[in-house]
Protein backbone atom coordinates (compact mmCIF):
# COMPACT_ATOMS: atom_id res chain seq x y z
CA UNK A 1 2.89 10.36 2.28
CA UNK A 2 0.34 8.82 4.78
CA UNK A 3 1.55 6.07 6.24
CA UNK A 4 -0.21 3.36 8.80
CA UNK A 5 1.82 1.10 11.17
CA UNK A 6 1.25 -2.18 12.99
CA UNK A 7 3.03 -4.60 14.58
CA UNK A 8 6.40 -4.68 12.43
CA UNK A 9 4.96 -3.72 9.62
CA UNK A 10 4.33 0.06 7.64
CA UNK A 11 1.75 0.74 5.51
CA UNK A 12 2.56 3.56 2.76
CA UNK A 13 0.14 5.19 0.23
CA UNK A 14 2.38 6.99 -2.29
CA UNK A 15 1.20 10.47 -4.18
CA UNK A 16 1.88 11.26 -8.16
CA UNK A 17 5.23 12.18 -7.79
CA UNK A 18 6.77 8.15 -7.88
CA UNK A 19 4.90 7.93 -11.19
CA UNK A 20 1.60 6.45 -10.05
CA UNK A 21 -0.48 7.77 -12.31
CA UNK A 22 -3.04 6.47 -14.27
CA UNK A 23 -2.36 2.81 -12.12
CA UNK A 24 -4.41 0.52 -10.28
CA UNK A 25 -4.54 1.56 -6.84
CA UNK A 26 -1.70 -0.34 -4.42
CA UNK A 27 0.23 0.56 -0.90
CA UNK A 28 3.74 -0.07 -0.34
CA UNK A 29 4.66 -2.45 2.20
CA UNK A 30 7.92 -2.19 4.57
CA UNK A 31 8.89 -4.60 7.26
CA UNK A 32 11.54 -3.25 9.91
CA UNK A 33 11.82 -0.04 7.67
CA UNK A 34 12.70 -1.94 4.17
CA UNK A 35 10.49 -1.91 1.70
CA UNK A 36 9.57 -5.26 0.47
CA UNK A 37 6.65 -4.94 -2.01
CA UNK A 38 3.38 -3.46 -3.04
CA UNK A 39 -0.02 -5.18 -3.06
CA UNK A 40 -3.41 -4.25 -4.45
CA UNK A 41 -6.11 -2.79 -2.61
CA UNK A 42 -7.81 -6.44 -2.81
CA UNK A 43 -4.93 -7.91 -1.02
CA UNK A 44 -3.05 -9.60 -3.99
CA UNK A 45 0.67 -8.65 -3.86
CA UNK A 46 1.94 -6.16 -6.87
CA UNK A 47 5.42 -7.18 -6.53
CA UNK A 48 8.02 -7.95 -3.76
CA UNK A 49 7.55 -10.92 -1.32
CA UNK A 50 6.12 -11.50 1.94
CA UNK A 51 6.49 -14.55 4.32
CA UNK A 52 3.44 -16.42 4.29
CA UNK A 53 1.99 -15.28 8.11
CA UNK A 54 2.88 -11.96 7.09
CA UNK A 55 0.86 -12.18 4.03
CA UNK A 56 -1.98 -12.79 5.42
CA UNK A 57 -1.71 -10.48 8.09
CA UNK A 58 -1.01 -7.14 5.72
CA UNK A 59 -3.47 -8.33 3.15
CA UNK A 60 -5.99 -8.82 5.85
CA UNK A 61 -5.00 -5.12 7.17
CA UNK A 62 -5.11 -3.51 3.29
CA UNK A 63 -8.68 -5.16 2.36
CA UNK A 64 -10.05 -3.65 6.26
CA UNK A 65 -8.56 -0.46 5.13
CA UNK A 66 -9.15 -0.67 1.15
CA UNK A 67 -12.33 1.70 0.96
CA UNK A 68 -10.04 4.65 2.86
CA UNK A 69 -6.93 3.69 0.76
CA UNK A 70 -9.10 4.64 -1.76
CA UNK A 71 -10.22 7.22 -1.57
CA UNK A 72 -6.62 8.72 -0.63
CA UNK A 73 -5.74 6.95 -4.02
CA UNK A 74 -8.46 9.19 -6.06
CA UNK A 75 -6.94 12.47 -4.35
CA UNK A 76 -3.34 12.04 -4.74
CA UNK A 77 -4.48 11.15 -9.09
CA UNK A 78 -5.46 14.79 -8.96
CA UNK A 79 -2.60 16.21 -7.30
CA UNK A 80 -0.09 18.45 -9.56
CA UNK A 81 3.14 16.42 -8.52
């Protein structure tokens, strides 16, 4: 599963095998290793929490990198797992 990292913070794009399919397009966030949520490609937050400065700091990173999140999105829908 791709993932990006900055600062203390990784960015994870997950394929059809954790049941994704058919749903709106989100990354799952982890600080220090732990996940602590997902958030939409338009920088809302799925679920989970996030400090306030670290809010806007991954949202900010997700909506720069939404169009190539994408697109990874619209391949993994068509993968067989």
């Amino acid at each position: 599963m791709p993932r990006n990292s900055f600062e203390k913070f990784i960015i994870e794009i997950r394929t059809n095998e954790h049941n994704h399919k058919k749903q709106r397009a989100h990354v799952h966030i982890y600080i220090h290793g732990e996940e602590v949520g997902a958030m939409f490609l338009d920088g809302t937050m799925k679920d989970g929490y996030l400090k306030s400065r670290d809010y806007k700091k991954v949202s900010a990173y997700v909506q720069a990198n939404a169009e190539r999140y994408q697109v990874m999105w619209d391949e993994f829908q068509g993968s067989e797992y």
